[in-house]
PDB file of N, CA and C in Angstrom:
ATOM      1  N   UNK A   1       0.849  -1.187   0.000  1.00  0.00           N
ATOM      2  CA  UNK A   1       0.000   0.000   0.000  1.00  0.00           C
ATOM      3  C   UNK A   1       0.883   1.236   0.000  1.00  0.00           C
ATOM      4  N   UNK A   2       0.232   2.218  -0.509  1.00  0.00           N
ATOM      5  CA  UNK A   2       1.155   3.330  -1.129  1.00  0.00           C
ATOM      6  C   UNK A   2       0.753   4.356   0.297  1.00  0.00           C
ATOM      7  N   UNK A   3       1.636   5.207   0.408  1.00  0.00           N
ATOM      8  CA  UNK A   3       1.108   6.357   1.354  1.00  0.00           C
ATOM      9  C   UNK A   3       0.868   7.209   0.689  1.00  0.00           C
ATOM     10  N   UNK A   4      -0.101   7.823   1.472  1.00  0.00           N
ATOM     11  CA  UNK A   4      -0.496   9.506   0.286  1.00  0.00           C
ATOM     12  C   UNK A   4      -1.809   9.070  -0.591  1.00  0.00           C
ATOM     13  N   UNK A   5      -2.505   8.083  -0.185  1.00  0.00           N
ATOM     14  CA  UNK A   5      -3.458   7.615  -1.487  1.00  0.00           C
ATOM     15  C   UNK A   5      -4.237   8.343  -1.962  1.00  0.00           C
ATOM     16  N   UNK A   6      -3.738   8.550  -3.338  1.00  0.00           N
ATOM     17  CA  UNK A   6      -4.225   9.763  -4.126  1.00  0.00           C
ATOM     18  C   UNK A   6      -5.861   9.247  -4.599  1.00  0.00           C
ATOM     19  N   UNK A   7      -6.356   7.667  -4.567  1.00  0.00           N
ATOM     20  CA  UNK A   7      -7.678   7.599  -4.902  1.00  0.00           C
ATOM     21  C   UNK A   7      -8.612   7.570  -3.288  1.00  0.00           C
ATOM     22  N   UNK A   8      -8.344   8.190  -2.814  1.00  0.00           N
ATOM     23  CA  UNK A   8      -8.921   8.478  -0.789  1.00  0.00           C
ATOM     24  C   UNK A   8     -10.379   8.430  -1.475  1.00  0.00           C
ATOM     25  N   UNK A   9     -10.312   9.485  -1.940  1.00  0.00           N
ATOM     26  CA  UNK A   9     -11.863  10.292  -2.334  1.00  0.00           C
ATOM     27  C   UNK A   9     -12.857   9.657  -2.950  1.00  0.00           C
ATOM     28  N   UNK A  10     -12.405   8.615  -4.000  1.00  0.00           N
ATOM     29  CA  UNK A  10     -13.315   7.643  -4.757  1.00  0.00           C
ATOM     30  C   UNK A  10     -13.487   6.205  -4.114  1.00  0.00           C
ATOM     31  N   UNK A  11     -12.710   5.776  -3.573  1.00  0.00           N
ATOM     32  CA  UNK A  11     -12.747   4.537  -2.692  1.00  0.00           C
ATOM     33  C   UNK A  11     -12.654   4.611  -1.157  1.00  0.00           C
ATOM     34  N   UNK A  12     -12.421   5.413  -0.461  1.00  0.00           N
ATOM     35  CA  UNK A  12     -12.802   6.125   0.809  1.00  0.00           C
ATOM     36  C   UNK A  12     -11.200   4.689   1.810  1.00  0.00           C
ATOM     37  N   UNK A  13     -11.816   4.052   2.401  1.00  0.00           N
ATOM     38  CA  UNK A  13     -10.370   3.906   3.335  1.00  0.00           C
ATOM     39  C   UNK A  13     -10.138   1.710   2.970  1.00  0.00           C
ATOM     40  N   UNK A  14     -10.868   1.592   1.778  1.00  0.00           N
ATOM     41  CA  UNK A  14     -10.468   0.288   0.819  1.00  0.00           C
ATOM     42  C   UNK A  14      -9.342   0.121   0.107  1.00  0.00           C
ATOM     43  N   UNK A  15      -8.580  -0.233   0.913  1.00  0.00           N
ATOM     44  CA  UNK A  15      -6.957  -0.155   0.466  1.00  0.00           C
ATOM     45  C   UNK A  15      -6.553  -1.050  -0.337  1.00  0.00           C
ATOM     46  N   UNK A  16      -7.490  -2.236  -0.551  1.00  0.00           N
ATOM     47  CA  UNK A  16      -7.671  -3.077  -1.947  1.00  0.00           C
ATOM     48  C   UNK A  16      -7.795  -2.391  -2.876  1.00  0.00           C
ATOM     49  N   UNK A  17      -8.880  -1.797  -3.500  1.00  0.00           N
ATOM     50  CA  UNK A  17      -9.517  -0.919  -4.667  1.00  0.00           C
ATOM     51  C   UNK A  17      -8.266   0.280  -4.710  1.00  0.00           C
ATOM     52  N   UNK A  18      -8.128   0.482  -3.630  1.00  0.00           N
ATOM     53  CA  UNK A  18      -7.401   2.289  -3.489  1.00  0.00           C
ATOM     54  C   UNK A  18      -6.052   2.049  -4.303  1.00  0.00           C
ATOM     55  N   UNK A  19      -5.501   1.078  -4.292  1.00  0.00           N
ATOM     56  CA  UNK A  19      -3.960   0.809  -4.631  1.00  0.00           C
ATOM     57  C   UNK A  19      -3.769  -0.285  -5.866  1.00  0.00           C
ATOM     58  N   UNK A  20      -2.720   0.276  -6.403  1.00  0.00           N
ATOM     59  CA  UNK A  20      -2.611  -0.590  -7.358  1.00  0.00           C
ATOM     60  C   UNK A  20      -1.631  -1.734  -6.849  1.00  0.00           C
ATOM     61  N   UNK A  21      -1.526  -3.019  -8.170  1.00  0.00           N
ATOM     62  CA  UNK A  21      -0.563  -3.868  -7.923  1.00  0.00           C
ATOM     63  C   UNK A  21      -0.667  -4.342  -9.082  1.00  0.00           C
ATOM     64  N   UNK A  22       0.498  -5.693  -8.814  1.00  0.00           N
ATOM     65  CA  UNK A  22       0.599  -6.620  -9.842  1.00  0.00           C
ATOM     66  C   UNK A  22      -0.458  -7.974  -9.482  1.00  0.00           C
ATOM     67  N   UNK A  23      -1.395  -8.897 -10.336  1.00  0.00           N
ATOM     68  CA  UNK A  23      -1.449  -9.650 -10.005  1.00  0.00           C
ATOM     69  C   UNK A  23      -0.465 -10.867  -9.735  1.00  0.00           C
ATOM     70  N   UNK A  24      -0.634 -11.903  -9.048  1.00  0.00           N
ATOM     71  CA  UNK A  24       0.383 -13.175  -9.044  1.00  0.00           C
ATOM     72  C   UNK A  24       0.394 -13.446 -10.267  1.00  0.00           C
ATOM     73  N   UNK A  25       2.565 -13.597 -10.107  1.00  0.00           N
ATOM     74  CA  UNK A  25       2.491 -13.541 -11.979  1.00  0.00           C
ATOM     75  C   UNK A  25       2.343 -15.305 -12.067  1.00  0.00           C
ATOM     76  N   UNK A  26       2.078 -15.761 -13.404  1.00  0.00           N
ATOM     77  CA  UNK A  26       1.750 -16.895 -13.685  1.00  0.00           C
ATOM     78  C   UNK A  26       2.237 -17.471 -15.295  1.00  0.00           C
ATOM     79  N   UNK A  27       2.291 -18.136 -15.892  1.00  0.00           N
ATOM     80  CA  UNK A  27       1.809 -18.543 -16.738  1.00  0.00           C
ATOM     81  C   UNK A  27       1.191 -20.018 -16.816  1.00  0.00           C
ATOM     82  N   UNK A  28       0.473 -20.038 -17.648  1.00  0.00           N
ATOM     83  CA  UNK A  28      -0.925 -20.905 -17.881  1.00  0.00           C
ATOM     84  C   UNK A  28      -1.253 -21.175 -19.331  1.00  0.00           C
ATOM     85  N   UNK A  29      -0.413 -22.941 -19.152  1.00  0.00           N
ATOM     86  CA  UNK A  29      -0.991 -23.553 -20.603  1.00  0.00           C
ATOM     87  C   UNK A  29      -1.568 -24.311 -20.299  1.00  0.00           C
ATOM     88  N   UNK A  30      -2.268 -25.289 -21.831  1.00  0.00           N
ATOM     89  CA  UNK A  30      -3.255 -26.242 -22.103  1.00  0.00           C
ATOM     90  C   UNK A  30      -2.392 -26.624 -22.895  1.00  0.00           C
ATOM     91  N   UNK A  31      -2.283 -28.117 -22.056  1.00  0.00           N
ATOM     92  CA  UNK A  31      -1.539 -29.290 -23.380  1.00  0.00           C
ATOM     93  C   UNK A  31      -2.796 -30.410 -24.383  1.00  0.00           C
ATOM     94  N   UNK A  32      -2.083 -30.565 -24.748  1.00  0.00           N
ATOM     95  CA  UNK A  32      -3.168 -31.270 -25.420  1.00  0.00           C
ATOM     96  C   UNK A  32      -1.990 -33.190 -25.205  1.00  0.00           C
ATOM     97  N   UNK A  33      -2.350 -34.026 -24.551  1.00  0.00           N
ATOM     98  CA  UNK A  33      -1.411 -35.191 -24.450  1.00  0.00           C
ATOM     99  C   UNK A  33      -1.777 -36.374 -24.967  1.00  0.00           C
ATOM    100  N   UNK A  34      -1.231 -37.461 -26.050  1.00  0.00           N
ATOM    101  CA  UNK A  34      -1.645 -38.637 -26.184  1.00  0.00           C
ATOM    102  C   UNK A  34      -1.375 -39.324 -25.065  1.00  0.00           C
ATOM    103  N   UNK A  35      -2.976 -40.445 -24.738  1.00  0.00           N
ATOM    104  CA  UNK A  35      -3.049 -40.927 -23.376  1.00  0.00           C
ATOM    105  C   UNK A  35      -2.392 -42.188 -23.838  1.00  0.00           C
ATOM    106  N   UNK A  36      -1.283 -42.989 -22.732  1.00  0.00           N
ATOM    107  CA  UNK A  36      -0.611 -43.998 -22.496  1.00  0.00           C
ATOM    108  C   UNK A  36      -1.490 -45.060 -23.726  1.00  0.00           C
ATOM    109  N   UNK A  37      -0.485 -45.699 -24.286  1.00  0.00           N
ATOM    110  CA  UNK A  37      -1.144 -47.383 -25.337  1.00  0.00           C
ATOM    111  C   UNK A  37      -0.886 -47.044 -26.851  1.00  0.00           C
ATOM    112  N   UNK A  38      -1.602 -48.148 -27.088  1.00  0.00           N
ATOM    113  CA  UNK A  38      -1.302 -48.004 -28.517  1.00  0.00           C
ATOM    114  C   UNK A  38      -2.229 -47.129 -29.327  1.00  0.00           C
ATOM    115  N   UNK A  39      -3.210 -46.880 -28.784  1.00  0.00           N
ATOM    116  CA  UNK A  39      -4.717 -45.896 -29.087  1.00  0.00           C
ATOM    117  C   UNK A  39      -4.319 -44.777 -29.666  1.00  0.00           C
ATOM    118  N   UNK A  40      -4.857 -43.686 -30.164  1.00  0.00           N
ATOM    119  CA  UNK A  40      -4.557 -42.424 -30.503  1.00  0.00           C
ATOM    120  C   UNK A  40      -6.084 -41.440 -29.999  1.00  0.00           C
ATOM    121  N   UNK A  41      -5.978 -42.309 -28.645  1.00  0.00           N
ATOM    122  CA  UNK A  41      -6.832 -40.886 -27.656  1.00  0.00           C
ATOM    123  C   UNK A  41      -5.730 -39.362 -26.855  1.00  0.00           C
ATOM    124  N   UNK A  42      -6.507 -38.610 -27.067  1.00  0.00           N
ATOM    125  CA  UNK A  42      -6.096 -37.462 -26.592  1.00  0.00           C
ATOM    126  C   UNK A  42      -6.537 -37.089 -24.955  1.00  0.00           C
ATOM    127  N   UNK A  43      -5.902 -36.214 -24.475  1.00  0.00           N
ATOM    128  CA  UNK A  43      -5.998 -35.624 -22.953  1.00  0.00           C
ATOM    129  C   UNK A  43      -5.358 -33.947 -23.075  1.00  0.00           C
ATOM    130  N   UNK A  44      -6.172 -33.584 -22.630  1.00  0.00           N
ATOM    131  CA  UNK A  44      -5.714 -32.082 -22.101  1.00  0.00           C
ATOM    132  C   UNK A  44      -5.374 -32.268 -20.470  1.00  0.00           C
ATOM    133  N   UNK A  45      -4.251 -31.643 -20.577  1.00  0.00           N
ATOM    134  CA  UNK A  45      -3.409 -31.106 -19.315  1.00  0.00           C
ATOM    135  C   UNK A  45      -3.468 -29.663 -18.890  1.00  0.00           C
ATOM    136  N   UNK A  46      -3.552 -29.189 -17.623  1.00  0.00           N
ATOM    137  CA  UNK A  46      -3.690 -27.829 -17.416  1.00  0.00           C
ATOM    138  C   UNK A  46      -2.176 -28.075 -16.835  1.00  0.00           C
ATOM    139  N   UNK A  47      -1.037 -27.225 -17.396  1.00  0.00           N
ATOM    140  CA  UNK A  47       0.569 -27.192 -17.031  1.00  0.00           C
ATOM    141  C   UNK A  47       0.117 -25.212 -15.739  1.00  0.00           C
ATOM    142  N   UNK A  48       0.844 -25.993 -14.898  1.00  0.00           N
ATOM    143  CA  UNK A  48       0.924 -24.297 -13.793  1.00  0.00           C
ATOM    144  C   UNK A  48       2.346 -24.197 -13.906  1.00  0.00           C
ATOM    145  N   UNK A  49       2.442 -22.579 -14.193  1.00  0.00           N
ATOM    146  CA  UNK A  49       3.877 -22.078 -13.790  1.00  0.00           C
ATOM    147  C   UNK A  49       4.534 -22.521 -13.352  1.00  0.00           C
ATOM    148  N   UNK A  50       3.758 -22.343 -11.607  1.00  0.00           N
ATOM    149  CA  UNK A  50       4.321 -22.693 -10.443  1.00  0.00           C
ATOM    150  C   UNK A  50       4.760 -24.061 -10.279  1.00  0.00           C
ATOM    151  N   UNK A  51       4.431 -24.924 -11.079  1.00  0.00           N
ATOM    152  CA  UNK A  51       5.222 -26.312 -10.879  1.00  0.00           C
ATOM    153  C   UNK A  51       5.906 -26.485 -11.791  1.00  0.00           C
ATOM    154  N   UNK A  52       6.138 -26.394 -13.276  1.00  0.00           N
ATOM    155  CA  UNK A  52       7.243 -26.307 -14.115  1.00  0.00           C
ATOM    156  C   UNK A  52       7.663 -24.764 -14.265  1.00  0.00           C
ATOM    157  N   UNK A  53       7.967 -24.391 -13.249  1.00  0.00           N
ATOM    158  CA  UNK A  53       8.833 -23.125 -13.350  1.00  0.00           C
ATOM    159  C   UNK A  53      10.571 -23.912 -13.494  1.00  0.00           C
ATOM    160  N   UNK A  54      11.201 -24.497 -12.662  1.00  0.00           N
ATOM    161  CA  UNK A  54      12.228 -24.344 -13.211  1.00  0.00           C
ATOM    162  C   UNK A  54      12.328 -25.499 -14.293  1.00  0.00           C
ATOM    163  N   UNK A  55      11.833 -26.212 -14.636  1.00  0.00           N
ATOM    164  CA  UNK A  55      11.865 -27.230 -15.516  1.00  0.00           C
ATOM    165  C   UNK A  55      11.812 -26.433 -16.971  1.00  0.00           C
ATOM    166  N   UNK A  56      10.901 -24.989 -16.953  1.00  0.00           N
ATOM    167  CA  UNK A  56      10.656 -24.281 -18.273  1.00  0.00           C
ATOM    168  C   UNK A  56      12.032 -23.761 -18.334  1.00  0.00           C
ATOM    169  N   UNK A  57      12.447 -22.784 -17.354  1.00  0.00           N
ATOM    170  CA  UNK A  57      13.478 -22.021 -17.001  1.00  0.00           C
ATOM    171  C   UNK A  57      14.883 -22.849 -17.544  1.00  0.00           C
ATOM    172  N   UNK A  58      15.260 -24.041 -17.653  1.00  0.00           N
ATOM    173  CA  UNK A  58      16.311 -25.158 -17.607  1.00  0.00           C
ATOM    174  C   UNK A  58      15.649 -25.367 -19.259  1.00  0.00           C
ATOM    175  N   UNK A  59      14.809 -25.578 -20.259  1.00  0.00           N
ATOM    176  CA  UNK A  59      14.872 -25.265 -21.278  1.00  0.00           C
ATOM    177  C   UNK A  59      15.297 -24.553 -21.919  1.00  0.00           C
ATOM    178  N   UNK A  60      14.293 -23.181 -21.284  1.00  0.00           N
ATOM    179  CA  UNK A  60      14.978 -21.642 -22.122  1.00  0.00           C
ATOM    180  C   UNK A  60      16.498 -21.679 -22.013  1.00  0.00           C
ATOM    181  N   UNK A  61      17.000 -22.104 -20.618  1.00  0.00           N
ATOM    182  CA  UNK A  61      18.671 -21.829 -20.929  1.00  0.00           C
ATOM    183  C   UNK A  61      19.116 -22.577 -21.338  1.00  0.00           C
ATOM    184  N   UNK A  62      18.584 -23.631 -22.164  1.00  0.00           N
ATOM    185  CA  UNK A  62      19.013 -24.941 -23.017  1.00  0.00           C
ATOM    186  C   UNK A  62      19.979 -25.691 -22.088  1.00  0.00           C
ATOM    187  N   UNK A  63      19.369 -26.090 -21.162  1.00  0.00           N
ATOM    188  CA  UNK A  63      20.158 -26.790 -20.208  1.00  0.00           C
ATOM    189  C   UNK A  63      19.730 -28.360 -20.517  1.00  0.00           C
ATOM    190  N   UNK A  64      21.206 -29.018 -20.988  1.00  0.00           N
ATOM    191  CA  UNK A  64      21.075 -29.988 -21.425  1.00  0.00           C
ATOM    192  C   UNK A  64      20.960 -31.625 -20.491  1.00  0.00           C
ATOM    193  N   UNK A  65      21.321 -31.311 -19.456  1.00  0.00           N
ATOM    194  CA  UNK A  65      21.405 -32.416 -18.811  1.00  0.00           C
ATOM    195  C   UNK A  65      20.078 -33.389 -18.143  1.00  0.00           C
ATOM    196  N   UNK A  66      19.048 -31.911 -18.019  1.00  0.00           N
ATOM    197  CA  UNK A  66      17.212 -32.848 -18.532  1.00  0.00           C
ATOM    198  C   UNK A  66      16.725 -33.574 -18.808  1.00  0.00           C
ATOM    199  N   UNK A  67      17.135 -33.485 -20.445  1.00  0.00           N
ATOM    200  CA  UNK A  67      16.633 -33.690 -21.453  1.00  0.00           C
ATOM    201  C   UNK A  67      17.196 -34.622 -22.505  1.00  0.00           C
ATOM    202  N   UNK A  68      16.493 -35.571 -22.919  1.00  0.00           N
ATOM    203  CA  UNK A  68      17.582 -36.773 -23.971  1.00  0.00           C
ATOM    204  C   UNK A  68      17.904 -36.432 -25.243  1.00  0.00           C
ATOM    205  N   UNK A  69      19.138 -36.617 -25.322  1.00  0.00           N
ATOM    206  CA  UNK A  69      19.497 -36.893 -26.920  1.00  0.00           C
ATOM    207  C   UNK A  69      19.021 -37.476 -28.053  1.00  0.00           C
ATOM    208  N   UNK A  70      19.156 -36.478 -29.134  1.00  0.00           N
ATOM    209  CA  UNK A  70      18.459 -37.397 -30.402  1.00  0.00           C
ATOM    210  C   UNK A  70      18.631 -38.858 -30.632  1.00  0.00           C
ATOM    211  N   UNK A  71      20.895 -39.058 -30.414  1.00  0.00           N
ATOM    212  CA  UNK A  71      20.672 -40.090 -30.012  1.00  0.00           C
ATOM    213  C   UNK A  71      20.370 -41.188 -29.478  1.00  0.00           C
ATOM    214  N   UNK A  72      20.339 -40.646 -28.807  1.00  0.00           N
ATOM    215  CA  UNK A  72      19.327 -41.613 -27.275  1.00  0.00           C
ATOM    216  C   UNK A  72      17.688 -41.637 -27.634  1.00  0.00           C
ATOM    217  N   UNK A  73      17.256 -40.787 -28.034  1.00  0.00           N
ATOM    218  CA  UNK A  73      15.810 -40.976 -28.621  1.00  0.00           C
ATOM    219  C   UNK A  73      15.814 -42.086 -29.628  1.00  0.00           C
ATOM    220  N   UNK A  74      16.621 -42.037 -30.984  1.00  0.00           N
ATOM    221  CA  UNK A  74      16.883 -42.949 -31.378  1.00  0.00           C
ATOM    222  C   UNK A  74      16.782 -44.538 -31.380  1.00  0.00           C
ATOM    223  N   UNK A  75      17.958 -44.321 -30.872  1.00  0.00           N
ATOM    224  CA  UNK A  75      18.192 -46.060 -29.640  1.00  0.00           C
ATOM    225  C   UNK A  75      16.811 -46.414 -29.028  1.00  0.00           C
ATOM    226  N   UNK A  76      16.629 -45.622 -28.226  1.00  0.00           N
ATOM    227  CA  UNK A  76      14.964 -45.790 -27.653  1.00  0.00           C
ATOM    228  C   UNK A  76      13.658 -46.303 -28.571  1.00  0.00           C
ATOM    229  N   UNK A  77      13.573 -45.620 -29.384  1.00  0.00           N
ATOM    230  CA  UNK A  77      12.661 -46.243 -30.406  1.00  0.00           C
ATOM    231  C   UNK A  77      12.581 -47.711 -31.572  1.00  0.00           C
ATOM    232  N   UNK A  78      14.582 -47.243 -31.708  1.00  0.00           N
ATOM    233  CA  UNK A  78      14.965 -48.927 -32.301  1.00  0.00           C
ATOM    234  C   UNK A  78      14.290 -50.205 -31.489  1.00  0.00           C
ATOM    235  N   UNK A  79      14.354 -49.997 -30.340  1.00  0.00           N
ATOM    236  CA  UNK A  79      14.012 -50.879 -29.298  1.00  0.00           C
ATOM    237  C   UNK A  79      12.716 -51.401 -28.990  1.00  0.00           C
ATOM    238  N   UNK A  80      12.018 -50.458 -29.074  1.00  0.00           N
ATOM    239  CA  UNK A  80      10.632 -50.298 -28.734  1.00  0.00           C
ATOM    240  C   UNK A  80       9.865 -50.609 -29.881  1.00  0.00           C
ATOM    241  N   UNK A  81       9.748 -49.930 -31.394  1.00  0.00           N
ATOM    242  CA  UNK A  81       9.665 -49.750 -32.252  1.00  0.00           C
ATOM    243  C   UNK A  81       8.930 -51.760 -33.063  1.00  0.00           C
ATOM    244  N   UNK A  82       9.904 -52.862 -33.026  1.00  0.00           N
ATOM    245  CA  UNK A  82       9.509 -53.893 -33.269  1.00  0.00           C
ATOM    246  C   UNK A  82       8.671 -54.628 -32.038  1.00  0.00           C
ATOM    247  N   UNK A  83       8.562 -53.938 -31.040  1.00  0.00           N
ATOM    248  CA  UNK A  83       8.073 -54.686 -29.790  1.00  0.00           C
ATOM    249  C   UNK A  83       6.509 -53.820 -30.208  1.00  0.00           C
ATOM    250  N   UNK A  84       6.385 -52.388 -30.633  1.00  0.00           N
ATOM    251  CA  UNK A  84       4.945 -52.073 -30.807  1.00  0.00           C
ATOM    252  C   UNK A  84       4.420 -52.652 -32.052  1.00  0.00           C
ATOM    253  N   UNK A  85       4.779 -52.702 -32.462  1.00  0.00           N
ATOM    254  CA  UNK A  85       4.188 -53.255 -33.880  1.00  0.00           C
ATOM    255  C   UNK A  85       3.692 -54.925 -33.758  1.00  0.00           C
ATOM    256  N   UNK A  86       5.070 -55.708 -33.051  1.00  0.00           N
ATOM    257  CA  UNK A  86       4.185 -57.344 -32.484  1.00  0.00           C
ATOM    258  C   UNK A  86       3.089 -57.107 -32.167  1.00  0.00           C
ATOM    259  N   UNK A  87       3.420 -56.280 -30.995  1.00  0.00           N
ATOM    260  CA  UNK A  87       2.063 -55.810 -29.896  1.00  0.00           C
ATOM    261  C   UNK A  87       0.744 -55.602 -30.960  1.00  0.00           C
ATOM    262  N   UNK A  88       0.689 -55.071 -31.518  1.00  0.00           N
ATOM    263  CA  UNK A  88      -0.249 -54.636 -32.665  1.00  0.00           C
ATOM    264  C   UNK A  88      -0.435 -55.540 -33.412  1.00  0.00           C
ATOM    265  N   UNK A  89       0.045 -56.037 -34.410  1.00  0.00           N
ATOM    266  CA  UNK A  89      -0.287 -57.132 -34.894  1.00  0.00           C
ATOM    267  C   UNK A  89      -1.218 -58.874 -34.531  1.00  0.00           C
ATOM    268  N   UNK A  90      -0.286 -59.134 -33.200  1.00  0.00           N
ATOM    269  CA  UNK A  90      -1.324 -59.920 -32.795  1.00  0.00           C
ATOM    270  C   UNK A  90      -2.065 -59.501 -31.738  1.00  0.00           C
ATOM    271  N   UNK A  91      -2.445 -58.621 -31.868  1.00  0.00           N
ATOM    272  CA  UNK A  91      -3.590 -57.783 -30.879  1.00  0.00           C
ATOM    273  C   UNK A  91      -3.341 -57.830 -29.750  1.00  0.00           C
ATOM    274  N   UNK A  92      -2.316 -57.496 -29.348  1.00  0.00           N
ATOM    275  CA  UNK A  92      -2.018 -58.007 -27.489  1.00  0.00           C
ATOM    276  C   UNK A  92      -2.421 -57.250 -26.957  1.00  0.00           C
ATOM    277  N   UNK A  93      -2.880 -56.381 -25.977  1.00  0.00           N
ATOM    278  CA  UNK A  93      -3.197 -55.127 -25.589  1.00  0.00           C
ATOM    279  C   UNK A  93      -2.279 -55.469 -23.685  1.00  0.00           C
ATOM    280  N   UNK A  94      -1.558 -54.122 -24.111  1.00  0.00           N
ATOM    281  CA  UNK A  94      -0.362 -54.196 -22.642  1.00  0.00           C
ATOM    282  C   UNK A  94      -1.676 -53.746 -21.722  1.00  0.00           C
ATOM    283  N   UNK A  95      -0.642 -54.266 -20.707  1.00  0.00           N
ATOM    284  CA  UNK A  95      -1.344 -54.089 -19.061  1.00  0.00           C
ATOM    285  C   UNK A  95      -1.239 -52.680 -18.855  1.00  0.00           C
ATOM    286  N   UNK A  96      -2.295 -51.960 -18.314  1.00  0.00           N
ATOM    287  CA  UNK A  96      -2.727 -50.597 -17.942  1.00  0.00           C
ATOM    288  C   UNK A  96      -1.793 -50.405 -16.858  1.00  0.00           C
ATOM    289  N   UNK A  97      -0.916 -49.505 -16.816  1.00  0.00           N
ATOM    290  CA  UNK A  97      -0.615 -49.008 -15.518  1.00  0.00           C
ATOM    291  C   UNK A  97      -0.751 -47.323 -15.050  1.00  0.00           C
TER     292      UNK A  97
END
C-alpha cells in the first residue's frame, strides 16, 4: 500500500480498490497429451507455472542435462519400435498401468 493515497476520495479507506498492484504472476498452458497405449486418444493437461517453473526455465537456458538426446531418442525407439508393432499385430493389448 502506497502512502499519500491519491484515490482516498473515490474509494474512501479500501486499500484493496485504493492501490494498485501486480497480479500473481503466472503462466498458464493447455496441453493437449496422447493418453498412455497403442490408441490415438487425446488428454488435455492444465501445465501451472508454479510447478514447471524451473523445468521451463532449464529449457529456455538450453540446459542440457534434462533432457535426452536425439541419439538416445533414437536407440529408444529402435528398441521399442519392433516390440509395438508385435504388440499390434497380434492384438495383445499391454497391461494398464
Amino acid at each position: 500500500h502506497v502512502f499519500g493515497n491519491l484515490n482516498k476520495r473515490n474509494f474512501g479507506t479500501d486499500l484493496v480498490k485504493a492501490t494498485n498492484g501486480l497480479p500473481d504472476e503466472a503462466i498458464y498452458l493447455k496441453i493437449n497429451n496422447k493418453i498412455p497405449g497403442l490408441g490415438m486418444r487425446l488428454d488435455c493437461s492444465d501445465l501451472n507455472f508454479l510447478y514447471y517453473e524451473w523445468f521451463l526455465l532449464d529449457a529456455i537456458l538450453g540446459e542440457q542435462r534434462l533432457f535426452i538426446r536425439s541419439d538416445e531418442l533414437d536407440a529408444a525407439w529402435s528398441i521399442f519400435t519392433p516390440l509395438l508393432k508385435e504388440l499390434e499385430a497380434k492384438k495383445i493389448a499391454p497391461d494398464l498401468y
